[in-house]
C-alpha atoms as a PDB file:
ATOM      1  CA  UNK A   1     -16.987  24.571  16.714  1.00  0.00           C
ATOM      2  CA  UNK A   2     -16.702  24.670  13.281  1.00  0.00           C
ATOM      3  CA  UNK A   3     -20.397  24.256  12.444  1.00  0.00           C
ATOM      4  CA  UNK A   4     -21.308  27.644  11.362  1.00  0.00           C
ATOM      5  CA  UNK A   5     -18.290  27.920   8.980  1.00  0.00           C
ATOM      6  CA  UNK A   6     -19.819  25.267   6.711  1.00  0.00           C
ATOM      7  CA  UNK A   7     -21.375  26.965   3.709  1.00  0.00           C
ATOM      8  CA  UNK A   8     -22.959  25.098   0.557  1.00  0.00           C
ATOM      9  CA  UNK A   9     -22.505  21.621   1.103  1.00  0.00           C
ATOM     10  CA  UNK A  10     -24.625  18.975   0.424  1.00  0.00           C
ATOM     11  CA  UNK A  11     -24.197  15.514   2.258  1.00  0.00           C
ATOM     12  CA  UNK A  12     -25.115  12.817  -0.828  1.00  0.00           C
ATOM     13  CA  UNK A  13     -25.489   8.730  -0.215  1.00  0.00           C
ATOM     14  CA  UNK A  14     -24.404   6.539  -3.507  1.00  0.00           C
ATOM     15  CA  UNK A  15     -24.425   3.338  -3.875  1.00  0.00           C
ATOM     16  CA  UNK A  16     -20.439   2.483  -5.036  1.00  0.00           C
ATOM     17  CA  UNK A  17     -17.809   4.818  -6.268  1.00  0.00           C
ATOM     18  CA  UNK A  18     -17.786   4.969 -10.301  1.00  0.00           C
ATOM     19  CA  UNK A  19     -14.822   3.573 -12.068  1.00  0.00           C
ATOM     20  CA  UNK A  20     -14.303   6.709 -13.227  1.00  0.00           C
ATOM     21  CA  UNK A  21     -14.012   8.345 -10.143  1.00  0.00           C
ATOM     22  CA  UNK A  22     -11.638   5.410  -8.825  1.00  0.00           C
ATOM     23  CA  UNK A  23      -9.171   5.556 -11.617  1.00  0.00           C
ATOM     24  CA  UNK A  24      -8.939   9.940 -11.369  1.00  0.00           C
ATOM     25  CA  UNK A  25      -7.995   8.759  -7.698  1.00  0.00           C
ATOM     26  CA  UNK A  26      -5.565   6.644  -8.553  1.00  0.00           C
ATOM     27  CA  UNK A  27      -6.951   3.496  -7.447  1.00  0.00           C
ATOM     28  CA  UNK A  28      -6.695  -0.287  -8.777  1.00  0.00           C
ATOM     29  CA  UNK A  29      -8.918  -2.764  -8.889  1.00  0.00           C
ATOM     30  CA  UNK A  30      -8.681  -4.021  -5.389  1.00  0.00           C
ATOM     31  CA  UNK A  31      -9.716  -0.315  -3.676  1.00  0.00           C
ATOM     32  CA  UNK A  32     -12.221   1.615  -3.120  1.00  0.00           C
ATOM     33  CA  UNK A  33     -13.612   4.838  -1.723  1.00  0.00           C
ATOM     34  CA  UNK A  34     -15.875   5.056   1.342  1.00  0.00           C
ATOM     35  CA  UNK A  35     -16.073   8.955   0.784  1.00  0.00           C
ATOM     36  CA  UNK A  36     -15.276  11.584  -1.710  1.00  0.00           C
ATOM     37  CA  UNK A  37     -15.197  15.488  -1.233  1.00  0.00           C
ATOM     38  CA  UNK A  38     -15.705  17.838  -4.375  1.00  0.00           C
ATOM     39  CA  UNK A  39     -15.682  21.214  -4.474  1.00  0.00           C
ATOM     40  CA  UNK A  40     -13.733  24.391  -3.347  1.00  0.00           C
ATOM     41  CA  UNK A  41     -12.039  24.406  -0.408  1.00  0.00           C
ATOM     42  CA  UNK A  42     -13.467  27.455   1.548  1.00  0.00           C
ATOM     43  CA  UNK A  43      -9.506  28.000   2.374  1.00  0.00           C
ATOM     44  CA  UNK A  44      -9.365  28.293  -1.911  1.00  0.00           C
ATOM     45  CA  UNK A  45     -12.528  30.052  -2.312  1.00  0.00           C
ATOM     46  CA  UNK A  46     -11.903  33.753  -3.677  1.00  0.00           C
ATOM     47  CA  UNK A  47     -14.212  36.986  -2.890  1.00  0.00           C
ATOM     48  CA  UNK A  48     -16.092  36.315  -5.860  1.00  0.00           C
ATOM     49  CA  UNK A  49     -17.492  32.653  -4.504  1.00  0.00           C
ATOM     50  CA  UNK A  50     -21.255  32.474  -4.524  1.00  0.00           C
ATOM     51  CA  UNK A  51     -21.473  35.777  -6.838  1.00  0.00           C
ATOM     52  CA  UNK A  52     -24.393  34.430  -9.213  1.00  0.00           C
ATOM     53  CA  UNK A  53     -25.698  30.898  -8.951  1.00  0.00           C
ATOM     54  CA  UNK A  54     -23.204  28.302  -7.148  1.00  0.00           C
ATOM     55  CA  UNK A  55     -23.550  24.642  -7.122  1.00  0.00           C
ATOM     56  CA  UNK A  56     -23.384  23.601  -3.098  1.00  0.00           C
ATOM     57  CA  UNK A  57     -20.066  21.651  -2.670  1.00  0.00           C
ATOM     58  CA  UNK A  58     -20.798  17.383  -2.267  1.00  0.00           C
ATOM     59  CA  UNK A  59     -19.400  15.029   0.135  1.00  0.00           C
ATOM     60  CA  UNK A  60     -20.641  11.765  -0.880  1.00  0.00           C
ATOM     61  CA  UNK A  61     -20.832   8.477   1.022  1.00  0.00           C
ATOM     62  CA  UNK A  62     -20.547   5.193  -0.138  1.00  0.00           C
ATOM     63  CA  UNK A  63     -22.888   2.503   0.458  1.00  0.00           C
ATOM     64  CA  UNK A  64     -21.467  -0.262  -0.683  1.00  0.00           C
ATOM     65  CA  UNK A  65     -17.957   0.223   0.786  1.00  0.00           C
ATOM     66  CA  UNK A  66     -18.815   1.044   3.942  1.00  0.00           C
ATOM     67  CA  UNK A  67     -21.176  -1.630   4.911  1.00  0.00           C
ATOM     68  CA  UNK A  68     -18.578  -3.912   3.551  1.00  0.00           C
ATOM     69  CA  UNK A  69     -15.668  -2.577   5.612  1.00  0.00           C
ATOM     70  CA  UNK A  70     -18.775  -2.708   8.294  1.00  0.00           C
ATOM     71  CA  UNK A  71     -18.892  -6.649   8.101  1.00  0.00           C
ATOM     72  CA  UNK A  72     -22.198  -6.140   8.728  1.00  0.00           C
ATOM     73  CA  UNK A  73     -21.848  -4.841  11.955  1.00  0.00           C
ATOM     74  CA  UNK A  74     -24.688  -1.198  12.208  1.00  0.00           C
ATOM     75  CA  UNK A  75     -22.371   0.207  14.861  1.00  0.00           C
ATOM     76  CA  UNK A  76     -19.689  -0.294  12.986  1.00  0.00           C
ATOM     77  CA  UNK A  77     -21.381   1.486   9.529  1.00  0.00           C
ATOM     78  CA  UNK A  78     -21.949   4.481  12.161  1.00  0.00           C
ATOM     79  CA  UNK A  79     -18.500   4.507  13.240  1.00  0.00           C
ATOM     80  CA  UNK A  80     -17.231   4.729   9.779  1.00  0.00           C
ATOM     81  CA  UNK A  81     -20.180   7.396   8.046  1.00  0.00           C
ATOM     82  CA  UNK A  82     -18.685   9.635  11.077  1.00  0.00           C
ATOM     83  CA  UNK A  83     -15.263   9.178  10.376  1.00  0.00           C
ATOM     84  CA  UNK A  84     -15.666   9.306   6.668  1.00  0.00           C
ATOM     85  CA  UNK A  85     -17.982  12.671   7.190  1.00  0.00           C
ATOM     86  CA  UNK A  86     -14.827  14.442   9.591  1.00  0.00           C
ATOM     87  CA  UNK A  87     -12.249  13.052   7.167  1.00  0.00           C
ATOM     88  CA  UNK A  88     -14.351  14.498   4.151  1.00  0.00           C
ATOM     89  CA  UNK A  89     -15.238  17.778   6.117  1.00  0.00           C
ATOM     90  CA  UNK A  90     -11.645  17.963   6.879  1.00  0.00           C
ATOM     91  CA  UNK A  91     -10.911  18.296   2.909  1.00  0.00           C
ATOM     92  CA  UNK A  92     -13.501  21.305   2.674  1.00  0.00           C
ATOM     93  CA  UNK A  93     -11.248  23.246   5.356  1.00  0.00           C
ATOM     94  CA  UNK A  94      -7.969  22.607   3.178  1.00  0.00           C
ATOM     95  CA  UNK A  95      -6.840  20.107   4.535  1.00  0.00           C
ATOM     96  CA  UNK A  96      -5.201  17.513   2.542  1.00  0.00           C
ATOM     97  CA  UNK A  97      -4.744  13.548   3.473  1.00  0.00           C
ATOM     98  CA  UNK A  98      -1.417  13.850   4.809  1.00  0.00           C
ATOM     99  CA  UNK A  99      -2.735  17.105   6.942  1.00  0.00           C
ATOM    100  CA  UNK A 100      -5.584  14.790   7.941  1.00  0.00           C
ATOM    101  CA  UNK A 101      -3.565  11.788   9.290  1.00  0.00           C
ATOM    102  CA  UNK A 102      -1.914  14.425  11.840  1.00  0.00           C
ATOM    103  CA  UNK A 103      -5.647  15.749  13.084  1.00  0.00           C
ATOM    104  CA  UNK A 104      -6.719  14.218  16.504  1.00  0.00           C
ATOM    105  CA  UNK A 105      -9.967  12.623  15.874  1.00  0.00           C
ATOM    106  CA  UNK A 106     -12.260  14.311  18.434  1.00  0.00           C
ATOM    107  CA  UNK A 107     -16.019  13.401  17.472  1.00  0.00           C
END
């Protein structure tokens, strides 16, 4: 359904979240990230988006995080890369974290 509104986005794997990253997030010690979504919303994005050279969007998944939330469990790391992807794909449309918790999950 939504697949051909997707425009300049590039799906990256890291290994952990940077500290950096963490603290701009407003996150202590004790939490992570399994996902992060930068870019411009296409819901933000003006008529002059893409005029001249544009960087795709990222959504990048964690390693690290999600195999440990995983428990070493391959299903499980599946589970959560598709979740994470929907809940990061989700920010791309607009949709902010408290939008997101209201979404039905239908993947």
């Amino acid at each position: 359904k939504f697949k051909n509104k997707i425009k300049n986005v590039a799906l990256v794997v890291e290994d952990w979240p940077s500290r950096e990253l963490l603290t701009s997030q407003g996150l202590g010690d004790n939490e992570t990230l399994l996902g992060f979504y930068y870019g411009i919303p296409s819901t933000a994005r003006g008529a002059d988006y893409g005029v001249g050279p544009t960087l795709p969007d990222t959504i990048t998944i964690f390693q690290g995080p999600t195999e440990e939330e995983a428990g070493g469990d391959p299903e499980r790391v599946r589970e959560i890369v598709k979740e994470t992807i929907w809940h990061e794909y989700a920010h791309y449309f607009g949709i902010d974290d408290h939008g997101i918790e209201k979404l039905p999950r239908k993947f």
